[in-house]
C-alpha atoms as a PDB file:
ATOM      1  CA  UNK A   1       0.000   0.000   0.000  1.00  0.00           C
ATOM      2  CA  UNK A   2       2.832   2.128   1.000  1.00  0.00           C
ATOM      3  CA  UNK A   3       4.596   1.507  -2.267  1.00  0.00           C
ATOM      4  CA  UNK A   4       1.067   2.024  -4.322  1.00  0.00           C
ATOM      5  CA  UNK A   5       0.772   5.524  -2.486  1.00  0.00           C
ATOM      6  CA  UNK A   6       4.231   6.741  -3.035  1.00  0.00           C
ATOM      7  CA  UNK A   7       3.767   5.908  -7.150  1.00  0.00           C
ATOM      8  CA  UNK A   8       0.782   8.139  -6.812  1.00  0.00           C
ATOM      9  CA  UNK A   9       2.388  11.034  -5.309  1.00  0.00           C
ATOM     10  CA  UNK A  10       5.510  10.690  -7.476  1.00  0.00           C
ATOM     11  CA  UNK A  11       3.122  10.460 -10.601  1.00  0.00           C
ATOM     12  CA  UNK A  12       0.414  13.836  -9.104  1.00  0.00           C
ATOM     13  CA  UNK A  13       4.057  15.429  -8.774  1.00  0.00           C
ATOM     14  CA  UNK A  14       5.141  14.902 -12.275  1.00  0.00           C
ATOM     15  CA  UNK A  15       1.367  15.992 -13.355  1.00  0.00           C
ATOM     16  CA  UNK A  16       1.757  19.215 -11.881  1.00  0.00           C
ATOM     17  CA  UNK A  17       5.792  19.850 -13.308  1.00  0.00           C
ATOM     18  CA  UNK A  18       4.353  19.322 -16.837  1.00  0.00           C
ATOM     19  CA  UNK A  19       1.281  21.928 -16.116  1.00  0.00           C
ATOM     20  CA  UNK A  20       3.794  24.530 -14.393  1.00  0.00           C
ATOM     21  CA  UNK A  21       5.850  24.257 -18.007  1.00  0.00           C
ATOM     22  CA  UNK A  22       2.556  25.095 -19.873  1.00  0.00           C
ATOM     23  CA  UNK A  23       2.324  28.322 -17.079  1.00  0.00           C
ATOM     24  CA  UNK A  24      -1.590  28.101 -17.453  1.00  0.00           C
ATOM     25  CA  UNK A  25      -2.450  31.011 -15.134  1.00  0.00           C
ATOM     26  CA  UNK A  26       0.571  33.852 -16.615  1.00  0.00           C
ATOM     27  CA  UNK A  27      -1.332  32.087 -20.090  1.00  0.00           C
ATOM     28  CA  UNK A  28      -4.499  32.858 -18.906  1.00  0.00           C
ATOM     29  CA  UNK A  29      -3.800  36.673 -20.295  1.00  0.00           C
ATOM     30  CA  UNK A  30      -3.054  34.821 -23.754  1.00  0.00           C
ATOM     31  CA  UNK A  31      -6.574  33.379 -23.744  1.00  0.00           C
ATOM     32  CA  UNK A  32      -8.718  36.764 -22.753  1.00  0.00           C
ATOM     33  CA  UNK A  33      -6.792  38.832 -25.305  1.00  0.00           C
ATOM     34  CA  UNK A  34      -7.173  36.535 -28.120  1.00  0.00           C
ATOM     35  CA  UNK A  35     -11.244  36.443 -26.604  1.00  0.00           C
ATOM     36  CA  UNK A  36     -10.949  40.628 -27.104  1.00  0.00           C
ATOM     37  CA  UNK A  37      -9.957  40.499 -30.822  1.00  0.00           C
ATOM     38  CA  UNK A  38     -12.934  38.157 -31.156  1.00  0.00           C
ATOM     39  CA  UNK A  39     -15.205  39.819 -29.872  1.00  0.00           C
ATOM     40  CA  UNK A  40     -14.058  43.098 -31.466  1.00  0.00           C
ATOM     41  CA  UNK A  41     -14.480  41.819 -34.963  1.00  0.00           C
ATOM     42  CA  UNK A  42     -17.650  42.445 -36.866  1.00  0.00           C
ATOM     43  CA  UNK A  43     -18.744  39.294 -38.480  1.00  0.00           C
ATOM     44  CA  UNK A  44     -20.750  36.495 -37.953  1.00  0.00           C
ATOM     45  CA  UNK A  45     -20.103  34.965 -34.324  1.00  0.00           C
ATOM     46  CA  UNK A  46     -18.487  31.486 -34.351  1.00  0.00           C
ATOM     47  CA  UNK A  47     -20.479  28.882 -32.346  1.00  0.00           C
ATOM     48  CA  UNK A  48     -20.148  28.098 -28.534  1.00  0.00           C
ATOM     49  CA  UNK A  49     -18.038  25.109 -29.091  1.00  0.00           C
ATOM     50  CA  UNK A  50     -15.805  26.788 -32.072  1.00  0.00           C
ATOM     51  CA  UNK A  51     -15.189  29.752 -29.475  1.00  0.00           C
ATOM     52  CA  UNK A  52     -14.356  27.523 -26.652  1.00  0.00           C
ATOM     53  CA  UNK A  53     -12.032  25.253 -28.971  1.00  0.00           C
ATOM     54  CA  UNK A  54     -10.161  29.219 -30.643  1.00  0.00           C
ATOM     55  CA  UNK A  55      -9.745  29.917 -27.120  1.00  0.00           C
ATOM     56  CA  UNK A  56      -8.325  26.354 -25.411  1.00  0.00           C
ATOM     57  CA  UNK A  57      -6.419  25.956 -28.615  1.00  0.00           C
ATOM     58  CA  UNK A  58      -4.826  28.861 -28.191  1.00  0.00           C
ATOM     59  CA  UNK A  59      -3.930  28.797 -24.575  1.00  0.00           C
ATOM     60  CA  UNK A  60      -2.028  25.259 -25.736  1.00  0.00           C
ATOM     61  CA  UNK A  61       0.155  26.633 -27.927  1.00  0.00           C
ATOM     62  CA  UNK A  62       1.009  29.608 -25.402  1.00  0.00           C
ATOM     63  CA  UNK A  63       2.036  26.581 -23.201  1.00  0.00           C
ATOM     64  CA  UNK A  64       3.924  25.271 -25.705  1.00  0.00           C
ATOM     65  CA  UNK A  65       6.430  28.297 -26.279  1.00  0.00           C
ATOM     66  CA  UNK A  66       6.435  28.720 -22.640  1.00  0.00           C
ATOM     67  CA  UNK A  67       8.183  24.693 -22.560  1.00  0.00           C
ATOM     68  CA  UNK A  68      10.060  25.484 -25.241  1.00  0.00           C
ATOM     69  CA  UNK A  69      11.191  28.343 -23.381  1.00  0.00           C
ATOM     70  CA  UNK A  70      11.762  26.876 -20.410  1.00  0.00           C
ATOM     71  CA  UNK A  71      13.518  24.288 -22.101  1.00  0.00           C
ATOM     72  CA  UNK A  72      15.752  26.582 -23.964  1.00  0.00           C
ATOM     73  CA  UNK A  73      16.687  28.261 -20.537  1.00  0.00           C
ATOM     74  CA  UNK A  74      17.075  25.953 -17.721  1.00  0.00           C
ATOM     75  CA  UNK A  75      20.511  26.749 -17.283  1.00  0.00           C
ATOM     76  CA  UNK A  76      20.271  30.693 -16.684  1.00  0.00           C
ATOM     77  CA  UNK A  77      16.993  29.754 -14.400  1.00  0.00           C
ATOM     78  CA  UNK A  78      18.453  27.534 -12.338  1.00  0.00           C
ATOM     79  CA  UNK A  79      20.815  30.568 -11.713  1.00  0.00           C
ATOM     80  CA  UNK A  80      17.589  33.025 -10.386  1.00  0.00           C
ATOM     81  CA  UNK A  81      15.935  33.308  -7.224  1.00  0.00           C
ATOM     82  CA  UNK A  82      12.282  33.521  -8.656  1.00  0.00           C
ATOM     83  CA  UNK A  83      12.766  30.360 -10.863  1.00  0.00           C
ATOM     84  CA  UNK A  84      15.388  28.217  -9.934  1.00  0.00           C
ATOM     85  CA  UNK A  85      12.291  25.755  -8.630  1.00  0.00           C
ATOM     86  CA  UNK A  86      10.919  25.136 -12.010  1.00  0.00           C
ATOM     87  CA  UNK A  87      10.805  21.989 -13.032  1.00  0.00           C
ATOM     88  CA  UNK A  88      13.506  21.963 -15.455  1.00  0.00           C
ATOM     89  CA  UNK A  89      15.995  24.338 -13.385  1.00  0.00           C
ATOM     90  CA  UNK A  90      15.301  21.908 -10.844  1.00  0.00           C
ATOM     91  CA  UNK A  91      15.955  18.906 -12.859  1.00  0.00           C
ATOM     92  CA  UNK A  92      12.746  17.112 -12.406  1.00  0.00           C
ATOM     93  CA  UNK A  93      11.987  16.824 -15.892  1.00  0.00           C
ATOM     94  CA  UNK A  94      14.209  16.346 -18.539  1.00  0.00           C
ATOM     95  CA  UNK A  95      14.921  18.397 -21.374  1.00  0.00           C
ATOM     96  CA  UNK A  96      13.675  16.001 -23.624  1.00  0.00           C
ATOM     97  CA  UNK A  97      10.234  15.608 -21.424  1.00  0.00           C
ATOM     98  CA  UNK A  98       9.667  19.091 -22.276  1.00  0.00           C
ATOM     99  CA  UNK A  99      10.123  19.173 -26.078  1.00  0.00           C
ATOM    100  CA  UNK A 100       8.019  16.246 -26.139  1.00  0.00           C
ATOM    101  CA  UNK A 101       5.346  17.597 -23.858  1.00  0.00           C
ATOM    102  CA  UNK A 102       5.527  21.171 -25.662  1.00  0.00           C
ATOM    103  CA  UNK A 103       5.752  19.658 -29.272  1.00  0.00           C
ATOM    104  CA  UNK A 104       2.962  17.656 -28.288  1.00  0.00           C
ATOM    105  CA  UNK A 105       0.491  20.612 -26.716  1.00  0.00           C
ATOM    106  CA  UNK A 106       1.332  23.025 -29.685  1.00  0.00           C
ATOM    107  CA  UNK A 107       0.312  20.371 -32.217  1.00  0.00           C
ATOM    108  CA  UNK A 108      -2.944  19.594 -30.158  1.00  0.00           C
ATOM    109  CA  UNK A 109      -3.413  23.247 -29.832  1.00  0.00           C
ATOM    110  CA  UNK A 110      -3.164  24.296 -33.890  1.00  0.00           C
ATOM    111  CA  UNK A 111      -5.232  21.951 -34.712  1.00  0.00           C
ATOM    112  CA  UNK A 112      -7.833  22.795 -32.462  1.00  0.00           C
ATOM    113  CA  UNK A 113      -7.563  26.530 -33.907  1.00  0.00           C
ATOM    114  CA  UNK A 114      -7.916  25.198 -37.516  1.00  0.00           C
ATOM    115  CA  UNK A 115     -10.837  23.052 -36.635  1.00  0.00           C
ATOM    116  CA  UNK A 116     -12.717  26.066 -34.600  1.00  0.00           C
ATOM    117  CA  UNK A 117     -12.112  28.834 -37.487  1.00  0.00           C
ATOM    118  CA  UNK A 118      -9.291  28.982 -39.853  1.00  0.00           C
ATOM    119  CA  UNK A 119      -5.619  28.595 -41.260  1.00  0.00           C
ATOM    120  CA  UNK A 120      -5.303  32.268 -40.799  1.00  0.00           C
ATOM    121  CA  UNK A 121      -5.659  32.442 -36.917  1.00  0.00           C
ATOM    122  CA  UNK A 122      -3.419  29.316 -36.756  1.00  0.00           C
ATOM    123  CA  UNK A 123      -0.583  30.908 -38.503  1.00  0.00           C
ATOM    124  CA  UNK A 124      -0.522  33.796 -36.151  1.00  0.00           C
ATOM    125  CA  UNK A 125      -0.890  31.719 -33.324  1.00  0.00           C
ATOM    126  CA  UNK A 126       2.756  29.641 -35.081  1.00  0.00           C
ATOM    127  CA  UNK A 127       4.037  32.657 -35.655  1.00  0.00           C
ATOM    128  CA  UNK A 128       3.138  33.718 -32.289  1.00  0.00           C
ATOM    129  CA  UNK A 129       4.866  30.689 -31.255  1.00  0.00           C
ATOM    130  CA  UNK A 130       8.488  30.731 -33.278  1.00  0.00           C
ATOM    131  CA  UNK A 131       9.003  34.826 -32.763  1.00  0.00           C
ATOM    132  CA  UNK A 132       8.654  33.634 -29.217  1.00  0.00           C
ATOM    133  CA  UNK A 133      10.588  30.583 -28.577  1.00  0.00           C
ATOM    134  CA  UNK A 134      13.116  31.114 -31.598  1.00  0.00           C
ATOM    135  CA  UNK A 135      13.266  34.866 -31.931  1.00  0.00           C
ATOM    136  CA  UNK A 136      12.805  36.684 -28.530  1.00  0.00           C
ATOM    137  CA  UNK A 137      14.558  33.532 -26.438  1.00  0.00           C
ATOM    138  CA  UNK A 138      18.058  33.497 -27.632  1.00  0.00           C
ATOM    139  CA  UNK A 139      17.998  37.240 -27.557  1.00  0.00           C
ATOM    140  CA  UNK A 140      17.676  37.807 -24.140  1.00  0.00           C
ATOM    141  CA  UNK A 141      20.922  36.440 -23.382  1.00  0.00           C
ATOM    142  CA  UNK A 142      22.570  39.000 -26.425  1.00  0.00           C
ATOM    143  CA  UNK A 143      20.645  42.678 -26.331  1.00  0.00           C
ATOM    144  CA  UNK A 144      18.231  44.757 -23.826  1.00  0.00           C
ATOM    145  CA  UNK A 145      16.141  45.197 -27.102  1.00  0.00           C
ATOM    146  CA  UNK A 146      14.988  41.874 -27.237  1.00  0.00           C
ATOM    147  CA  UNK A 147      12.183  42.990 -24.454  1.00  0.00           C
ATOM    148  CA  UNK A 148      10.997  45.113 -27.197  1.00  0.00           C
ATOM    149  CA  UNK A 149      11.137  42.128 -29.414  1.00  0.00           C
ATOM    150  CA  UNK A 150       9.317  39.831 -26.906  1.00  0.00           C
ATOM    151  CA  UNK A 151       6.474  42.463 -26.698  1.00  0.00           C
ATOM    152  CA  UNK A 152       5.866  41.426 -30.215  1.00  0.00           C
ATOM    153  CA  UNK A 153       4.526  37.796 -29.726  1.00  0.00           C
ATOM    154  CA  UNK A 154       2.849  39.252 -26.751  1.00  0.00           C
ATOM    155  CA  UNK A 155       0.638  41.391 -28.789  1.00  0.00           C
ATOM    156  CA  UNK A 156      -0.507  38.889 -31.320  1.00  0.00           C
ATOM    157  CA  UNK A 157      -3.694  37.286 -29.860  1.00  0.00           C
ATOM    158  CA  UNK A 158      -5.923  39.959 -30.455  1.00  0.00           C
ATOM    159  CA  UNK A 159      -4.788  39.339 -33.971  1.00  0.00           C
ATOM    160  CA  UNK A 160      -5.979  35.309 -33.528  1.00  0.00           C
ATOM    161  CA  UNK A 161      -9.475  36.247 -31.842  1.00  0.00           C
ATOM    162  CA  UNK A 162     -10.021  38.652 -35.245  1.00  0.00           C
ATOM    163  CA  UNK A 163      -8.365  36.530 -37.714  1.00  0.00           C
ATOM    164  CA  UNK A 164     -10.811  33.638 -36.359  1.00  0.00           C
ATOM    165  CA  UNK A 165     -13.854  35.636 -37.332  1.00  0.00           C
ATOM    166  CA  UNK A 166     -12.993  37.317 -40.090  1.00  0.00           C
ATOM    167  CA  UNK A 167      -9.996  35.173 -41.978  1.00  0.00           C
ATOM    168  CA  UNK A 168      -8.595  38.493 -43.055  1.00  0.00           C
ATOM    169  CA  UNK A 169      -6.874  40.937 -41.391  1.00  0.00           C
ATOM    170  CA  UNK A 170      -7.687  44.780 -42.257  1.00  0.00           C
ATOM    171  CA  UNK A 171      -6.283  48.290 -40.130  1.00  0.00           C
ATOM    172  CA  UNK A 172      -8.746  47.432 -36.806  1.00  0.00           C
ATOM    173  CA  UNK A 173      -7.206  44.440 -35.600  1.00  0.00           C
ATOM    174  CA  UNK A 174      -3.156  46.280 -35.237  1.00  0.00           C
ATOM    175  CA  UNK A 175      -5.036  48.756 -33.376  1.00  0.00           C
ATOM    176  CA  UNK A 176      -5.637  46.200 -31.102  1.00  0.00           C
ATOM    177  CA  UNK A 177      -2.056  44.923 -31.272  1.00  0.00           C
ATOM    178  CA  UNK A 178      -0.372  48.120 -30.752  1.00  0.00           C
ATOM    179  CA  UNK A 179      -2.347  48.540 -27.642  1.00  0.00           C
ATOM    180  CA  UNK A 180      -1.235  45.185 -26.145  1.00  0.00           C
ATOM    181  CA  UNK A 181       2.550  45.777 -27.062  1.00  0.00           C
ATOM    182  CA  UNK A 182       3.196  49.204 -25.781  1.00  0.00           C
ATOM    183  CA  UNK A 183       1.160  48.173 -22.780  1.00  0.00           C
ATOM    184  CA  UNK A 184       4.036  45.423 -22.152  1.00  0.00           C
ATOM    185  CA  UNK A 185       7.214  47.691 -22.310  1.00  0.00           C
ATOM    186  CA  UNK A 186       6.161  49.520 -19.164  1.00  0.00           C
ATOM    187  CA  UNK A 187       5.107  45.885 -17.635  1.00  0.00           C
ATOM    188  CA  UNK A 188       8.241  44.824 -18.265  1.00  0.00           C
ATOM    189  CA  UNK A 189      10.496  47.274 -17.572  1.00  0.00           C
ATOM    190  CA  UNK A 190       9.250  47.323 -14.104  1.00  0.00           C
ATOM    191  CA  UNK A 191       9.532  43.473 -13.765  1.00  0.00           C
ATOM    192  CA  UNK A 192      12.890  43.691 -14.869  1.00  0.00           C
ATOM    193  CA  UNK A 193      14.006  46.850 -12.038  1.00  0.00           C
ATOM    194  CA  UNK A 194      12.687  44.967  -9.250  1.00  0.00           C
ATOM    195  CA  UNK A 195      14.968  41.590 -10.792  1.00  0.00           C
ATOM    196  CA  UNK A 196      17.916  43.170 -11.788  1.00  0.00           C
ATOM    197  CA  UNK A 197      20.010  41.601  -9.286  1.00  0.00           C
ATOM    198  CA  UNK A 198      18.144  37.990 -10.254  1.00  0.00           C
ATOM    199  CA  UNK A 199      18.610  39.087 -13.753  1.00  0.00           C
ATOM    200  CA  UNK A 200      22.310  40.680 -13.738  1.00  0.00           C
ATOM    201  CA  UNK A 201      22.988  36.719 -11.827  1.00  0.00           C
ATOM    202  CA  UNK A 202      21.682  34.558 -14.595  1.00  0.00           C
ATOM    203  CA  UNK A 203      23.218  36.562 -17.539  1.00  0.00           C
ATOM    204  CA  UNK A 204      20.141  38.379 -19.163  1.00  0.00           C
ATOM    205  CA  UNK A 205      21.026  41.198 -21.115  1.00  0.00           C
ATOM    206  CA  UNK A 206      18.165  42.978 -19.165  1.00  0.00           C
ATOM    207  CA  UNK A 207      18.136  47.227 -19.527  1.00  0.00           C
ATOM    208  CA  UNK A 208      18.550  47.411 -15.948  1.00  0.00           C
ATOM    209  CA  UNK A 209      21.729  45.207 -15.820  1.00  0.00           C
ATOM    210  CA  UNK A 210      23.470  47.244 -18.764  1.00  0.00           C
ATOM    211  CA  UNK A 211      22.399  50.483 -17.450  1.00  0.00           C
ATOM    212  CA  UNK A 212      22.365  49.911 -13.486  1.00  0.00           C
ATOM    213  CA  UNK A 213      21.478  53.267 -12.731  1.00  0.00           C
ATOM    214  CA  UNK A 214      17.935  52.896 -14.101  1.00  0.00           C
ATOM    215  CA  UNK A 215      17.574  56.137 -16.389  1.00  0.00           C
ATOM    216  CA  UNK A 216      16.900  54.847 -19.151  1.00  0.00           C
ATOM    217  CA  UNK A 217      14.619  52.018 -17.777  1.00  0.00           C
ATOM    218  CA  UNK A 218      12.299  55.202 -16.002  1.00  0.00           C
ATOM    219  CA  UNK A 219      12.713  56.935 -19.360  1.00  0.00           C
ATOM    220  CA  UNK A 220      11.711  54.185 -21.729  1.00  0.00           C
ATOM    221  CA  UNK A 221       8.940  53.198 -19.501  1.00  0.00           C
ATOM    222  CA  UNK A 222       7.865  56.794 -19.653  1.00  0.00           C
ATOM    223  CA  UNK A 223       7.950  56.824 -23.505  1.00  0.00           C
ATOM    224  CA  UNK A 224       6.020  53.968 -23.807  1.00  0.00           C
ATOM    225  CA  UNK A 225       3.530  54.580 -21.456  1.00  0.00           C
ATOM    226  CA  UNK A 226       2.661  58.269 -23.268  1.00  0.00           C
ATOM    227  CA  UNK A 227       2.314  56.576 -26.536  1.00  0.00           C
ATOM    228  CA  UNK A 228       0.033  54.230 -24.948  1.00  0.00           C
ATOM    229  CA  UNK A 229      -2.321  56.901 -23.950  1.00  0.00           C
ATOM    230  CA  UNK A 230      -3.274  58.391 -27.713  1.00  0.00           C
ATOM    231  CA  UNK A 231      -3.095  54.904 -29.304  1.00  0.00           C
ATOM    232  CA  UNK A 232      -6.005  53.638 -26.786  1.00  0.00           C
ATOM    233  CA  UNK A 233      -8.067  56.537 -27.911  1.00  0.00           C
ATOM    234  CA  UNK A 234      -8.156  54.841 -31.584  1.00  0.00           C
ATOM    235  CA  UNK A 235     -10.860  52.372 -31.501  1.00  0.00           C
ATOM    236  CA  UNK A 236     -13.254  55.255 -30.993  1.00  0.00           C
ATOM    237  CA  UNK A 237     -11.619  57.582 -33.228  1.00  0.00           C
ATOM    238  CA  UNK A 238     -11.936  54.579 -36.290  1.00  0.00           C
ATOM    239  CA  UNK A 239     -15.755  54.118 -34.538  1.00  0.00           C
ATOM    240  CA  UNK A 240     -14.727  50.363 -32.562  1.00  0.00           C
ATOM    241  CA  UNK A 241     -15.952  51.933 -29.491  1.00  0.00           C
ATOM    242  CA  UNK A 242     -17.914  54.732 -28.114  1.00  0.00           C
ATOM    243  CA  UNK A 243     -17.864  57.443 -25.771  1.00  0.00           C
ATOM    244  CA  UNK A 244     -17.635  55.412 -22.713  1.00  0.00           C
ATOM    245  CA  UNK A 245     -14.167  53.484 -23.637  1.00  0.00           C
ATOM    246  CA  UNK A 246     -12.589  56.835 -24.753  1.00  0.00           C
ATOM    247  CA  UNK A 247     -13.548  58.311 -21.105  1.00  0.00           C
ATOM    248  CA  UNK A 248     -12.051  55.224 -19.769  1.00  0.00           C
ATOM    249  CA  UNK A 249      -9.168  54.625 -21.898  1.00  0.00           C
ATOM    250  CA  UNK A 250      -7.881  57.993 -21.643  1.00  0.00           C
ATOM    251  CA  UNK A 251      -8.337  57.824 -17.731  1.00  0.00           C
ATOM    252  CA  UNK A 252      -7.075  54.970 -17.185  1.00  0.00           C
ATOM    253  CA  UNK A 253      -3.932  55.839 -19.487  1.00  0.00           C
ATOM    254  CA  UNK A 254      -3.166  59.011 -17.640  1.00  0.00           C
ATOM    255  CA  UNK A 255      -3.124  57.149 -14.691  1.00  0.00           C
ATOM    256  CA  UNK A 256      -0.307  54.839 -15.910  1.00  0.00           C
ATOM    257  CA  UNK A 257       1.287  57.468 -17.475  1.00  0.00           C
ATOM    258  CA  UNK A 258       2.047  59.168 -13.853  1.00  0.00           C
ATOM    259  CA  UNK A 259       2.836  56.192 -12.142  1.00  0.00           C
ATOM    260  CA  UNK A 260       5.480  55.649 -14.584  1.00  0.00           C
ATOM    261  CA  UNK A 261       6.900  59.082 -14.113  1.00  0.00           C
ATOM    262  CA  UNK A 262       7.173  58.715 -10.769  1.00  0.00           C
ATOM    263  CA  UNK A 263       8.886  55.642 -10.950  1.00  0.00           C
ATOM    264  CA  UNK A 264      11.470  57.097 -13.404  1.00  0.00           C
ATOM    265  CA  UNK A 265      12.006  60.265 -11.197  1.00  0.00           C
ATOM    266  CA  UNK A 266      12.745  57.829  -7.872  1.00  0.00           C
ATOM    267  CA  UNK A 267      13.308  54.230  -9.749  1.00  0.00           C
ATOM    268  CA  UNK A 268      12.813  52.883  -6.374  1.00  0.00           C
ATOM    269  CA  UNK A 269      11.441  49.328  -6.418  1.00  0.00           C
ATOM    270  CA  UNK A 270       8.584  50.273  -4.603  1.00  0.00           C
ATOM    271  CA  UNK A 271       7.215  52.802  -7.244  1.00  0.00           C
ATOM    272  CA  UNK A 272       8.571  50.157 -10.046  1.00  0.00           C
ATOM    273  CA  UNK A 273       6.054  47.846  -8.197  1.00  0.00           C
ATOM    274  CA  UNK A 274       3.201  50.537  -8.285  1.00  0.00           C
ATOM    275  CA  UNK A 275       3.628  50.374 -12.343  1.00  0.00           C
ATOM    276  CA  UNK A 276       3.621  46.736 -12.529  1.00  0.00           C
ATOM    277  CA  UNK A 277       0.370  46.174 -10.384  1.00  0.00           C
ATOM    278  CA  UNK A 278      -1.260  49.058 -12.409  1.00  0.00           C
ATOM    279  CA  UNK A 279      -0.511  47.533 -15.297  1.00  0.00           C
ATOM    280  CA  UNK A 280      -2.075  44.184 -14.576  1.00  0.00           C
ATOM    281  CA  UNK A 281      -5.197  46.468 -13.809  1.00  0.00           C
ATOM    282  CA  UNK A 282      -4.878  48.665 -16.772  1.00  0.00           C
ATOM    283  CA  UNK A 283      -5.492  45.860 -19.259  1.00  0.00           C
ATOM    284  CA  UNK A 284      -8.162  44.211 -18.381  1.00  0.00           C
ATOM    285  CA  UNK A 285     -10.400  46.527 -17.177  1.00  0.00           C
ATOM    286  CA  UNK A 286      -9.536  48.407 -20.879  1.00  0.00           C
ATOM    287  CA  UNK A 287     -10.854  45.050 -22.474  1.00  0.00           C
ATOM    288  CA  UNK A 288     -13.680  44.996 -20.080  1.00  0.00           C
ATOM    289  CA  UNK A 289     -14.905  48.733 -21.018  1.00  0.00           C
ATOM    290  CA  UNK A 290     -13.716  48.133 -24.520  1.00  0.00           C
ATOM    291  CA  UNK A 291     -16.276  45.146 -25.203  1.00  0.00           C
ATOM    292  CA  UNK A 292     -18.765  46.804 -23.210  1.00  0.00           C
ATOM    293  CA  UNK A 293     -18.816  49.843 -25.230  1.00  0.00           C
ATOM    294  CA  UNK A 294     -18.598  48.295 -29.057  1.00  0.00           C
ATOM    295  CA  UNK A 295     -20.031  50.105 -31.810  1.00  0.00           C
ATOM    296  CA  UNK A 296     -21.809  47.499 -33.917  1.00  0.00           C
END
């Protein structure tokens, strides 16, 4: 019995390693901003079950570049505080486990897409994928622009949710994008001043390790964060939204705008952590309002 109970605990243990490569709840953003671009897109709406397929389809193949990541950078994790416990830092999975298992979810996952809508939205969600894992990856270890790289995959599932409606992609949807991937620079940038030390210890070429000071991280995050405010104006200005979301957006934008120049005037890690949890507010309640207030 003991031996019977041990195998089950060793087996619910390597159940929950392969789910914390997938990262299903940092994914969980993945799956509500590929949910805005569908929503946002005027067309005919996709059945219950095609919608719920688009979006768990979706969500796999955002757990597959985050194995593949993982994969790719076990050696610099095991090297940082905040992730030296993963399961491949740690060294209870094998490489090999996780190309398998993330092979194996992103195949699952782009076939679901293709079976709830079309080719289209699975080739953004691949090249979602590749810029990801093959792009953005390596370059972390090389250049502090490759956060501005990474924000690029990041913005793309708005572009799935539309692509899945429409199969075409016209001006509205990169609206959508460019909200999404100036919104992450700021994110980001804080993440990475509050890490630098974790950061500066594995090897990352991080802003904040090349430029310890933390100028230019306050400044960039400042630049982003002010093109972010007139950008989130446009889906009311192209007639996506109404009055309500431009009220909001514009609010809500100003808001994050001064946090960030506050952060950049002390770059203490308490005001970097102000921007970060504003951030993780800013977004979806700018989805919320933004669905809320379509224009049909």
């Amino acid at each position: 019995m003991r031996s019977t109970a041990a195998a089950l605990t060793q087996s619910n243990a390597r159940s929950r390693d392969f789910v914390a490569l997938a990262k299903p709840r940092l994914n969980l953003l993945v799956v509500a901003s590929t949910l805005v671009g569908y929503a946002m897109a005027p067309g005919p709406p996709l059945s219950l079950l095609a919608i719920c397929g688009l979006l768990l389809g979706t969500g796999l193949v955002a757990g597959g570049a985050s194995a593949f990541n993982q994969v790719l950078e076990r050696d610099l994790d095991a090297l940082m505080r905040r992730t030296r416990t993963r399961p491949l830092a740690d060294q209870r999975l094998q490489p090999q486990e996780g190309l398998l298992f993330g092979t194996a979810i992103t195949l699952a996952g782009l076939l679901m897409i293709v079976a709830a809508s079309n080719m289209l939205a699975a080739g953004v969600a691949l090249a979602t994928l590749l810029s990801y894992a093959v792009v953005y990856t390596p370059l972390k270890r090389k250049t502090s622009f490759a956060t501005v790289i990474g924000a690029i995959p990041g913005a793309l599932p708005p572009i799935i949710g539309w692509a899945a409606v429409q199969g075409e992609l016209p001006a509205e949807p990169w609206i959508l994008f460019g909200i999404m991937f100036l919104w992450q620079l700021p994110h980001f940038l804080a993440i990475a001043w509050m890490y630098r030390d974790d950061y500066a210890r594995a090897g990352f070429a991080m802003l904040p390790v090349i430029e310890p000071d933390g100028r230019s991280t306050g400044r960039q995050a400042v630049v982003y964060a002010a093109a972010l405010v007139p950008l989130s104006l446009a889906p009311s200005l192209v007639h996506m939204t109404g009055e309500i979301y431009f009220a909001a957006a514009l609010g809500l934008g100003l808001v994050f705008l001064w946090l960030t120049l506050r952060f950049a005037q002390t770059r203490s890690a308490a005001d970097a952590r102000r921007v970060f949890f504003a951030s993780i507010v800013y977004l979806p309640v700018l989805w919320i309002v933004m669905i809320a207030n379509k224009v049909s």
